[in-house]
N, C-alpha and C. Protein backbone atom coordinates (compact mmCIF):
# COMPACT_ATOMS: atom_id res chain seq x y z
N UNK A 1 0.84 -1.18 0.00
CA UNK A 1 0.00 0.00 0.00
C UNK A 1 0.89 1.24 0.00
N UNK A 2 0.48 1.92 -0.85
CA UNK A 2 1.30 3.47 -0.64
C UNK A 2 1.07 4.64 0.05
N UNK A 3 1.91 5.23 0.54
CA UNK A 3 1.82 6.29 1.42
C UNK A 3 2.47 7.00 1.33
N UNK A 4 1.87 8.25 1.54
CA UNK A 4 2.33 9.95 1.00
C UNK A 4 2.91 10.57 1.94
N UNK A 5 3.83 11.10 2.41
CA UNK A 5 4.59 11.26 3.16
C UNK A 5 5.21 12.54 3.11
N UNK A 6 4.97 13.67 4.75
CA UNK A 6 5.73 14.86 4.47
C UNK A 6 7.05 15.12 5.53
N UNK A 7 8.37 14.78 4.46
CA UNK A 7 9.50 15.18 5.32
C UNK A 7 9.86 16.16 5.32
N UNK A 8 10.50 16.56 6.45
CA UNK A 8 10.97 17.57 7.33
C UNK A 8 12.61 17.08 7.83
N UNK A 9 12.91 18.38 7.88
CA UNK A 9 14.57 18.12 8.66
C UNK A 9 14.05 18.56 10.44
N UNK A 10 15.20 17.69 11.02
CA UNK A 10 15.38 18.60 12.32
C UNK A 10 16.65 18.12 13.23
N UNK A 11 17.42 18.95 13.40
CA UNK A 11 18.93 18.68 13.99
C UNK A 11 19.69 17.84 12.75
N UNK A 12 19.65 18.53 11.52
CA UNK A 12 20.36 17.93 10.27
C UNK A 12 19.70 16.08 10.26
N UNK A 13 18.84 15.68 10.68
CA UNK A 13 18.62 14.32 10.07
C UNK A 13 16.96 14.48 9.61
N UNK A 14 16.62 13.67 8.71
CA UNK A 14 15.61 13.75 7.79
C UNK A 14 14.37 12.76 8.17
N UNK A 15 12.86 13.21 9.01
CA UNK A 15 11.77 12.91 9.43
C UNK A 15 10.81 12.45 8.40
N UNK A 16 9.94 11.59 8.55
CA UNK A 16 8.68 11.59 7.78
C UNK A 16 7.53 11.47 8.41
N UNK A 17 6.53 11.93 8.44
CA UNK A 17 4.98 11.30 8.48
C UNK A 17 4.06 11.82 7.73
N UNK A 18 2.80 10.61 8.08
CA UNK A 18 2.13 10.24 7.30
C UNK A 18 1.08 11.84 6.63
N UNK A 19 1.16 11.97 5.30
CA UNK A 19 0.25 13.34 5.10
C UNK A 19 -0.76 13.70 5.62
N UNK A 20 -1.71 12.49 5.75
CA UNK A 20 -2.97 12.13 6.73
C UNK A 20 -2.99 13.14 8.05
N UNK A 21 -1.61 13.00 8.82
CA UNK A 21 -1.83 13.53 10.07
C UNK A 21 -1.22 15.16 10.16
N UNK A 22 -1.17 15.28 8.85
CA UNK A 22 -0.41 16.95 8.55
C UNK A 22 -1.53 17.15 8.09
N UNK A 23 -2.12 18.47 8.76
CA UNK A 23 -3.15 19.32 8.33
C UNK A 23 -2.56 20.49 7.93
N UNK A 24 -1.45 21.53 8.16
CA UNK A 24 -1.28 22.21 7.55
C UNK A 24 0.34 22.32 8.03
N UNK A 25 1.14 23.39 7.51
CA UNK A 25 2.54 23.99 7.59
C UNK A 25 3.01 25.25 7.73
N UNK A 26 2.70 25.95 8.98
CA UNK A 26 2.87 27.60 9.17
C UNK A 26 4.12 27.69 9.25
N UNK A 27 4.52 29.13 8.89
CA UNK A 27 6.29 29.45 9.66
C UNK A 27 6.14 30.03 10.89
N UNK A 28 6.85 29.94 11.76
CA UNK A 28 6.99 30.20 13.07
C UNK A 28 6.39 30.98 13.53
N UNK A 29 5.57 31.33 14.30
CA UNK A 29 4.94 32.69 15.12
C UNK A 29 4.98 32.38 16.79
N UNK A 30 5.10 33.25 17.10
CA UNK A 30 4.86 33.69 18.65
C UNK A 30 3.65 32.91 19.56
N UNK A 31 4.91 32.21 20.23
CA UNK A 31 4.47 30.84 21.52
C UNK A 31 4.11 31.80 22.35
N UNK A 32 2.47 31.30 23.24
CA UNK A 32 2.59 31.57 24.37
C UNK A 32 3.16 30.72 25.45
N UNK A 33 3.67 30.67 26.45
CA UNK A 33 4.35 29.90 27.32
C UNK A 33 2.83 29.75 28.24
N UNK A 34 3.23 28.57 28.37
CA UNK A 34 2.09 28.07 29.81
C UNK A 34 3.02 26.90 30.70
N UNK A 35 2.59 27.77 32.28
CA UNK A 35 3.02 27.46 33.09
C UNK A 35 2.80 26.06 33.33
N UNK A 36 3.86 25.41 34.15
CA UNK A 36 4.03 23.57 34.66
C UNK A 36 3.11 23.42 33.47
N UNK A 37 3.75 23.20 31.98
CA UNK A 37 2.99 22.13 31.15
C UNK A 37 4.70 21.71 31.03
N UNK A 38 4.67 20.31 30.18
CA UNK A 38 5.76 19.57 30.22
C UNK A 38 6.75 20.45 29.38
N UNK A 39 8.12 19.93 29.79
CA UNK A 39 9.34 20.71 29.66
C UNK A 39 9.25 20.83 27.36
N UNK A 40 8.85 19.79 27.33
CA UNK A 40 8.52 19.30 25.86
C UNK A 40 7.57 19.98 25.06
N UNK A 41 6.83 21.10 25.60
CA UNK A 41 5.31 21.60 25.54
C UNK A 41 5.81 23.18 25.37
N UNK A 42 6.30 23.44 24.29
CA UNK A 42 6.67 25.18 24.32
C UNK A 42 5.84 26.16 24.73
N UNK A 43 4.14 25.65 24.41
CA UNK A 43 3.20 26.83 24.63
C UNK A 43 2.24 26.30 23.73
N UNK A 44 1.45 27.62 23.44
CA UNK A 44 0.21 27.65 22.91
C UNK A 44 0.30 28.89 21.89
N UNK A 45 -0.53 28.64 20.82
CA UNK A 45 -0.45 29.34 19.67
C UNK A 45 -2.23 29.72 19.18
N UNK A 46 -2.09 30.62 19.00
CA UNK A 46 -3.50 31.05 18.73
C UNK A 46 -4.00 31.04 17.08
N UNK A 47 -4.12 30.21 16.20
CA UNK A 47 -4.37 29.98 14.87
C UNK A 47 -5.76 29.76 14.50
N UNK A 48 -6.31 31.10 13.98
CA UNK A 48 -7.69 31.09 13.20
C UNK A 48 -8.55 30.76 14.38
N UNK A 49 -8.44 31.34 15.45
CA UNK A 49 -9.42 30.37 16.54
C UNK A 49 -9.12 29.48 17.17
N UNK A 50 -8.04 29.00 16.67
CA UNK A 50 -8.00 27.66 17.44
C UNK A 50 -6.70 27.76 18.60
N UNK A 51 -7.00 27.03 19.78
CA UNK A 51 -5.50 27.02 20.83
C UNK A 51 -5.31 26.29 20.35
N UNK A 52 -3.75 25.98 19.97
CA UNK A 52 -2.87 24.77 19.41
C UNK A 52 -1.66 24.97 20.59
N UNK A 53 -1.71 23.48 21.17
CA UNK A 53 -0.19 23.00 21.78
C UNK A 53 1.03 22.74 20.82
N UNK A 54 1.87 23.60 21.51
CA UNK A 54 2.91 23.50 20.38
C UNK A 54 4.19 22.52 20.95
N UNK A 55 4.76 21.50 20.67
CA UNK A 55 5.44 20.77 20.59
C UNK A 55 7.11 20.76 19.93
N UNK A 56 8.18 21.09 20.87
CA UNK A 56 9.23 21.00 20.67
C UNK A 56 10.10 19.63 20.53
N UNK A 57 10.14 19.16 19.39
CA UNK A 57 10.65 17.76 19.02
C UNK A 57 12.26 17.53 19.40
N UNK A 58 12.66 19.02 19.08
CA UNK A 58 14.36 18.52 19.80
C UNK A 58 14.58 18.39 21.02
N UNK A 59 13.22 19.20 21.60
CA UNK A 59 13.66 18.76 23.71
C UNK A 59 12.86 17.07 23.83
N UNK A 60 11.93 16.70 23.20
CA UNK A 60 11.27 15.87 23.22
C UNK A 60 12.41 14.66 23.00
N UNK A 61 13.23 14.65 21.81
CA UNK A 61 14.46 13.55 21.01
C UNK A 61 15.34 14.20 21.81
N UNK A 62 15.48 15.36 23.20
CA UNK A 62 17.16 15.06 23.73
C UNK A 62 18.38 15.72 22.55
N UNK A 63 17.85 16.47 21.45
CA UNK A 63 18.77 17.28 20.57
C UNK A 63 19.04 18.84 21.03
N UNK A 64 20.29 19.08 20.54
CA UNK A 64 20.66 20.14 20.78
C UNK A 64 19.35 21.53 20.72
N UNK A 65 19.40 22.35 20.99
CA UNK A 65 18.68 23.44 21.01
C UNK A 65 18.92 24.66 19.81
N UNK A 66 17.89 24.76 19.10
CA UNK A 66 18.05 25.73 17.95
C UNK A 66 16.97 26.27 17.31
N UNK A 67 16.37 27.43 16.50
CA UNK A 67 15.17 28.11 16.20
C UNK A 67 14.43 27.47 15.25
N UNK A 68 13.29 26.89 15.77
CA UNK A 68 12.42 26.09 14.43
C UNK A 68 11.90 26.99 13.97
N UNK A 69 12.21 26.83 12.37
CA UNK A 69 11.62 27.95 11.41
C UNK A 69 9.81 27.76 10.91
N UNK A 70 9.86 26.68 11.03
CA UNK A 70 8.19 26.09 10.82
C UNK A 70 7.70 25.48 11.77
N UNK A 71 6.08 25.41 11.63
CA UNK A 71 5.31 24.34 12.89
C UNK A 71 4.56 23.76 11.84
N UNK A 72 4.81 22.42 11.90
CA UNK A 72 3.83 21.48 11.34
C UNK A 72 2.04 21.07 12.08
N UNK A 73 1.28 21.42 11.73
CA UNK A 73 0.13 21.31 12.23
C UNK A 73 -0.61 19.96 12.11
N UNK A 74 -0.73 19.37 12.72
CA UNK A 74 -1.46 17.53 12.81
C UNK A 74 -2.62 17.91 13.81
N UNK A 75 -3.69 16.61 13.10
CA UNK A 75 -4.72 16.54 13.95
C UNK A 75 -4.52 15.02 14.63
N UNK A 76 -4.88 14.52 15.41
CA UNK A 76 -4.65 13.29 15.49
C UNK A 76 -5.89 13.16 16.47
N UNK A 77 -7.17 12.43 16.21
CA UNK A 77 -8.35 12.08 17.51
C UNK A 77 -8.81 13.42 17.35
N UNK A 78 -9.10 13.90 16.51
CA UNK A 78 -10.01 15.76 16.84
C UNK A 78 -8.99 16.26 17.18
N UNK A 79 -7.70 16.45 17.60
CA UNK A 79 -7.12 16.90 18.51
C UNK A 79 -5.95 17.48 17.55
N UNK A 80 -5.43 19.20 17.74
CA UNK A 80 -5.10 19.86 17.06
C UNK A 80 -3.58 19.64 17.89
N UNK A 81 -2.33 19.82 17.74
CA UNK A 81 -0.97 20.30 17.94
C UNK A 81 0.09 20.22 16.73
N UNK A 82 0.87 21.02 17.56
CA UNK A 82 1.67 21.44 16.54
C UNK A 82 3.34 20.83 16.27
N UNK A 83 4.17 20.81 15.90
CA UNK A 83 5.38 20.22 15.92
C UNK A 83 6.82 21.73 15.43
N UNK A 84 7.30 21.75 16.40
CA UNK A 84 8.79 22.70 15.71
C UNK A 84 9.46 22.25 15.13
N UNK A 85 9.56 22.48 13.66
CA UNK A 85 10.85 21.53 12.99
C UNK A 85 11.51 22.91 12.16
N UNK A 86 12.87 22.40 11.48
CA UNK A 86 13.24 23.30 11.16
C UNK A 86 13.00 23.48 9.55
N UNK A 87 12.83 22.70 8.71
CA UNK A 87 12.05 22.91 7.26
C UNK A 87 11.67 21.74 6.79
N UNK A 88 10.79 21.98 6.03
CA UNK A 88 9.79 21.43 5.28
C UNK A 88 10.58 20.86 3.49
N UNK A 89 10.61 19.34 3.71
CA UNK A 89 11.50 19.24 1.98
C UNK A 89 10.84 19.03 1.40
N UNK A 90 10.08 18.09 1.53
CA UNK A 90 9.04 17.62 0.05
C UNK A 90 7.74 16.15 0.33
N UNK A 91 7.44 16.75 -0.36
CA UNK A 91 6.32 15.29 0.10
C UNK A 91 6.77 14.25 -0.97
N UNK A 92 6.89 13.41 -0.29
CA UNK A 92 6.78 11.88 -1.21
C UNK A 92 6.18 10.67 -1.38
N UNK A 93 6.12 9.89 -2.14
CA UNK A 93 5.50 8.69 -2.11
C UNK A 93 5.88 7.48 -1.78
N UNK A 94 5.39 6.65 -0.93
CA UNK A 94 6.58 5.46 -0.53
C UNK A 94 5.64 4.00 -0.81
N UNK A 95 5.93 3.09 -1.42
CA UNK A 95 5.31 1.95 -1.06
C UNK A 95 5.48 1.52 0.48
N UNK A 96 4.45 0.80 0.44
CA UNK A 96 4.54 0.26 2.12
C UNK A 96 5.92 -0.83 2.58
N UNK A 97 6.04 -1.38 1.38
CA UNK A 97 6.84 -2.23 1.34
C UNK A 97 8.33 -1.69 1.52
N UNK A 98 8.39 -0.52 1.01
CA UNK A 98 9.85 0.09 1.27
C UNK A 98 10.06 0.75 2.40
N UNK A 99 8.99 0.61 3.20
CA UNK A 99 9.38 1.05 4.72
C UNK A 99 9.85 0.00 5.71
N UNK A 100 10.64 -0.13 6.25
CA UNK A 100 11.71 -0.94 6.85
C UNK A 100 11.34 -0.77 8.68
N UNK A 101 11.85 -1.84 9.50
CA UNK A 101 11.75 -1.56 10.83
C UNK A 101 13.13 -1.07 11.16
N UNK A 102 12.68 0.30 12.03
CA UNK A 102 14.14 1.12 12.65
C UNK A 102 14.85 0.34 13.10
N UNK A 103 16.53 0.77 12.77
CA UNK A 103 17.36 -0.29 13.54
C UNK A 103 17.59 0.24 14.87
N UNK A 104 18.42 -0.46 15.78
CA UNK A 104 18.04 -0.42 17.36
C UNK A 104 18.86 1.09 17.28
N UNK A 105 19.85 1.61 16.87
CA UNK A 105 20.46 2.58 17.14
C UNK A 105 19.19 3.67 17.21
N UNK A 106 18.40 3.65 16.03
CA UNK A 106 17.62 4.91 15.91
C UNK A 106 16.36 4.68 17.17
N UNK A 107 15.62 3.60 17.38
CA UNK A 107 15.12 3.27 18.26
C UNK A 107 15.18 4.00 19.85
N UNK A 108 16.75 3.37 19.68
CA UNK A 108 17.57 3.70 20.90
C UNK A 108 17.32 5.69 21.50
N UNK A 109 17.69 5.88 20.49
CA UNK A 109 17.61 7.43 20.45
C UNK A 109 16.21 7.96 20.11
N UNK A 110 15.29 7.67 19.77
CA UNK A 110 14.05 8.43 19.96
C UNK A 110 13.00 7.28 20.41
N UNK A 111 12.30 7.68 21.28
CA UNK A 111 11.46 5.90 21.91
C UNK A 111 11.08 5.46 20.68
N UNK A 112 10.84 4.02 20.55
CA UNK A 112 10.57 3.03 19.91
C UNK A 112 8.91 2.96 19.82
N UNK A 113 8.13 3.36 20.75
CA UNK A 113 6.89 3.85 20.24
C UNK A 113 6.44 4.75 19.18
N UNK A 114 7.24 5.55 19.15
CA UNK A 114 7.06 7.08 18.32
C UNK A 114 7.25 6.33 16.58
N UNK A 115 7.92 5.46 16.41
CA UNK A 115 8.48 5.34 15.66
C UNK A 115 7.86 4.10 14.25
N UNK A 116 7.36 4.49 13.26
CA UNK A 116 6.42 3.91 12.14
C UNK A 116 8.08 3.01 11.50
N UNK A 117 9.22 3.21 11.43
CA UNK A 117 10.04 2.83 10.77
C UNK A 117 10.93 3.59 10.29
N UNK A 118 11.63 3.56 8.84
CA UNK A 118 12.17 4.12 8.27
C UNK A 118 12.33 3.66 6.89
N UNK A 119 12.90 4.98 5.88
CA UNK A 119 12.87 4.35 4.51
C UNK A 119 14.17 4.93 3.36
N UNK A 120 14.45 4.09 3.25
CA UNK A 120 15.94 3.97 2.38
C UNK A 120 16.11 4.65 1.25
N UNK A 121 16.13 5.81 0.68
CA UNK A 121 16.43 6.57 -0.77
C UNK A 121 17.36 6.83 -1.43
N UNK A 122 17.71 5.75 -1.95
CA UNK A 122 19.29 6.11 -2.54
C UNK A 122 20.38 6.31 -1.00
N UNK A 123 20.56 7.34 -1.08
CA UNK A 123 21.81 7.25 0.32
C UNK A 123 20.84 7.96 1.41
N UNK A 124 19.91 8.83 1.21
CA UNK A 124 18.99 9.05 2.32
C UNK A 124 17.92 8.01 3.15
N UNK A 125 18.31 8.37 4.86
CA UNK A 125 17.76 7.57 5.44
C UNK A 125 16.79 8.35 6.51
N UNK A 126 15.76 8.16 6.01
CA UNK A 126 14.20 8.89 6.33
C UNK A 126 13.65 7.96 7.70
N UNK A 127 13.38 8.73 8.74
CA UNK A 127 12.88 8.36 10.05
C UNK A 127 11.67 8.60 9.95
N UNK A 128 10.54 7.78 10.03
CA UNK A 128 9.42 7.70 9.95
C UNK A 128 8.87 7.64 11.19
N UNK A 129 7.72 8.88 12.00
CA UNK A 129 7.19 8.83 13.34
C UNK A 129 6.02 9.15 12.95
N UNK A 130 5.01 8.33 14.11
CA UNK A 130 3.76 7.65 13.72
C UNK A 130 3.41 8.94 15.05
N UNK A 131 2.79 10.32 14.73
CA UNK A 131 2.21 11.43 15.30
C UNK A 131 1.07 10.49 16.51
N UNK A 132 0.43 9.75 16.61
CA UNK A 132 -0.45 9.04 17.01
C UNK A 132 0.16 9.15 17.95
N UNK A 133 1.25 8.75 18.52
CA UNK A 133 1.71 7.77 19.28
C UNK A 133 2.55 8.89 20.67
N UNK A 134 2.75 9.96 19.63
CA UNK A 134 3.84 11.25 20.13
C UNK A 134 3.41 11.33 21.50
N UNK A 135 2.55 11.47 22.08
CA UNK A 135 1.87 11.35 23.14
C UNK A 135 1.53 10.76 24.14
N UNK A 136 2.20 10.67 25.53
CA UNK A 136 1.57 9.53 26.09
C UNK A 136 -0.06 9.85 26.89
N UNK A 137 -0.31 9.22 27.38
CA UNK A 137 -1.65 9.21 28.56
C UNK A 137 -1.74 10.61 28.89
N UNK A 138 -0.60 10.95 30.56
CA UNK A 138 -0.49 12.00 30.76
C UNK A 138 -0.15 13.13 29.92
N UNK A 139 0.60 13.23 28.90
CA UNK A 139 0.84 13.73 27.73
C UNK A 139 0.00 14.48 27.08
N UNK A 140 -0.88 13.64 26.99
CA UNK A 140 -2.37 14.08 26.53
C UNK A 140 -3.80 14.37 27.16
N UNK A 141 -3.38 14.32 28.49
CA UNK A 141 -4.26 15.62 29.81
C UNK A 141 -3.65 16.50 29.30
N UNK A 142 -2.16 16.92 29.87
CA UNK A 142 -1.89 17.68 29.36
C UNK A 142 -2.60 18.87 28.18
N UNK A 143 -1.95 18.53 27.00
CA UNK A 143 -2.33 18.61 25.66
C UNK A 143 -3.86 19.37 25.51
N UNK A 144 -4.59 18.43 26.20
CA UNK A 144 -6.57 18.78 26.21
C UNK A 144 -6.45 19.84 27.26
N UNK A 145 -5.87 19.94 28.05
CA UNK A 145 -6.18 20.84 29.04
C UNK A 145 -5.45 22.24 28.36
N UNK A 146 -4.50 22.28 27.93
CA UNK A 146 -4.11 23.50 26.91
C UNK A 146 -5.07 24.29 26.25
N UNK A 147 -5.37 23.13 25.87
CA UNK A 147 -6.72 23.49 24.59
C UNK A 147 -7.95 23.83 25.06
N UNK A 148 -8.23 23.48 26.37
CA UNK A 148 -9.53 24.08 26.96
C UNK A 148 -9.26 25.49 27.41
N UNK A 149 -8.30 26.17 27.78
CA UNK A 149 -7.73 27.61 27.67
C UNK A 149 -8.22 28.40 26.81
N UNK A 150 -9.38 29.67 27.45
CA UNK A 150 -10.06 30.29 26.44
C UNK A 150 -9.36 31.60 26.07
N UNK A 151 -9.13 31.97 25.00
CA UNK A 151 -8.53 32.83 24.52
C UNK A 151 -9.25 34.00 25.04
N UNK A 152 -10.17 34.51 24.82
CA UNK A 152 -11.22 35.62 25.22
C UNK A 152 -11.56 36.23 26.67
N UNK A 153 -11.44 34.82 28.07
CA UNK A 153 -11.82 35.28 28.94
C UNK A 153 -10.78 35.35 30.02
N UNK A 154 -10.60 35.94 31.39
CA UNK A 154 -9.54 35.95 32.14
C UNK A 154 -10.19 34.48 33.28
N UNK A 155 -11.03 34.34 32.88
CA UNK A 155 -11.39 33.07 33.94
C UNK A 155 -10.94 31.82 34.29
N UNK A 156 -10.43 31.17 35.55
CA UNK A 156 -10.03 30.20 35.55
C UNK A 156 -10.80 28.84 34.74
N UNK A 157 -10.06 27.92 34.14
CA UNK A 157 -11.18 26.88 33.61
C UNK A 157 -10.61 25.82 34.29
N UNK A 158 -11.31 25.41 34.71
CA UNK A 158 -11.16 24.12 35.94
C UNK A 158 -11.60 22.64 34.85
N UNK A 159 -10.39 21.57 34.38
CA UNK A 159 -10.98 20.74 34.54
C UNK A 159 -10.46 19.51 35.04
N UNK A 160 -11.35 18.64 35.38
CA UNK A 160 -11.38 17.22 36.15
C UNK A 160 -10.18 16.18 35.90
N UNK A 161 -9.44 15.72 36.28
CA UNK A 161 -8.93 14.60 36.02
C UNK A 161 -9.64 13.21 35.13
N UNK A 162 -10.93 13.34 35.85
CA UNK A 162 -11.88 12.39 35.48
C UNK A 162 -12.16 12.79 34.05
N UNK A 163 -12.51 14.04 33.74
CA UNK A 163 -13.14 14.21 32.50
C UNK A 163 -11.97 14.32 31.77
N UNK A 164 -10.75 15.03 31.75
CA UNK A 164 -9.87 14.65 30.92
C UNK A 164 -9.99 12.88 30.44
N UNK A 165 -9.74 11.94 31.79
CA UNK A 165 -9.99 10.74 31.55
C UNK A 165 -10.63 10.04 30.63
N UNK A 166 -11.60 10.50 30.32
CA UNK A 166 -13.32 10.10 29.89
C UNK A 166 -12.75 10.14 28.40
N UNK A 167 -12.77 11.80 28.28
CA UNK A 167 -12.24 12.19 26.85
C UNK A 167 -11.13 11.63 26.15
N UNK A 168 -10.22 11.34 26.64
CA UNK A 168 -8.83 10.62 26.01
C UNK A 168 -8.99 8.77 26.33
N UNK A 169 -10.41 8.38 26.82
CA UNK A 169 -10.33 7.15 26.89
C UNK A 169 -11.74 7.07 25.55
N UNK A 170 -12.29 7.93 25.64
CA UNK A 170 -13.39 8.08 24.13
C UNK A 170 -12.30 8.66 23.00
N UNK A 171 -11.41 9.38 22.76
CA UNK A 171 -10.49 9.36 21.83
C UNK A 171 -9.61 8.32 21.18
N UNK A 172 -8.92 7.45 22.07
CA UNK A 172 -8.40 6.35 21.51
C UNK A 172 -9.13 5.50 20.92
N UNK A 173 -10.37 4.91 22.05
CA UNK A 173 -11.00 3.63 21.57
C UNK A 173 -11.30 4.09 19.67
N UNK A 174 -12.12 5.45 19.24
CA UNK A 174 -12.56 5.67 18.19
C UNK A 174 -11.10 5.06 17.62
N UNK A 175 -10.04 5.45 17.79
CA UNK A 175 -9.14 5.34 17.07
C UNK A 175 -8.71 3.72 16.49
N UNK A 176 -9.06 3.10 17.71
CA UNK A 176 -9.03 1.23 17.32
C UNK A 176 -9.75 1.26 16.49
């Protein structure tokens, strides 16, 4: 089966995922910072209406620190965030078959969950991460609770552990 694929660089090595979970490709604008969200969690971005969690992939992979020029926008479960990478190369096409399982080195270095594979191009070697996955449990309280942050009002928004719960346990199952 084939799959369309949009790579990205970040810390000089070459990313892919699936087009499916790329909804769009902005250049950089102005993070808000929000307090005790994870060290991995730059902020929040205000796009067309929408709060988007924005997601720093080099603190996330343990890479050096440097200015992402773009945010890749994914939906994954209804659920809007964003990714810092540093550019956008090209979309491509891959048979399924030419996607390979990561070897332990790459594994090693970015969790082994995150990770759809990789795919061989001539001398380029494309890291394939499955956006789904970017996330764990708590990860994704997190994440929802960002997003319940109303742009408009100064009011506290209180929500539940439980109902985060509810919602990210009705998000996955759809996803099985």
């Amino acid at each position: 089966m084939e799959s369309q694929l949009v790579i990205f660089k970040l810390a000089n090595e070459e990313y892919g995922v699936d087009i499916l979970q790329t909804k769009e490709i902005i250049k950089t604008i102005d993070i808000t910072k929000v307090p005790n969200s994870p060290e991995f969690i730059d902020g929040i971005i205000n796009l067309r209406g929408n709060i988007i969690a924005i997601m720093d992939l080099r603190k996330k992979f343990n890479l050096p620190a440097e200015e992402a020029k773009h945010i890749l926008i994914s939906e994954i479960n209804n659920s809007l965030f964003g990714l810092k990478i540093d550019e956008v190369i090209e979309i491509i096409r891959v048979d399924g078959e030419n996607i390979k399982k990561a070897p332990s080195i790459i594994s090693e270095k970015i969790h082994a969950d995150y990770l759809k594979g990789v795919v061989i191009l001539d001398e380029r070697l494309i890291i394939l991460l499955d956006l789904s996955k970017m996330l764990s449990n708590e990860e994704l309280k997190n994440t929802i609770k960002l997003q319940k942050i109303e742009e408009q009002t100064e009011e506290k928004i209180v929500i539940t552990d439980e109902e985060v719960e509810k919602l990210a346990t009705k998000k996955f199952k759809q996803k099985k």
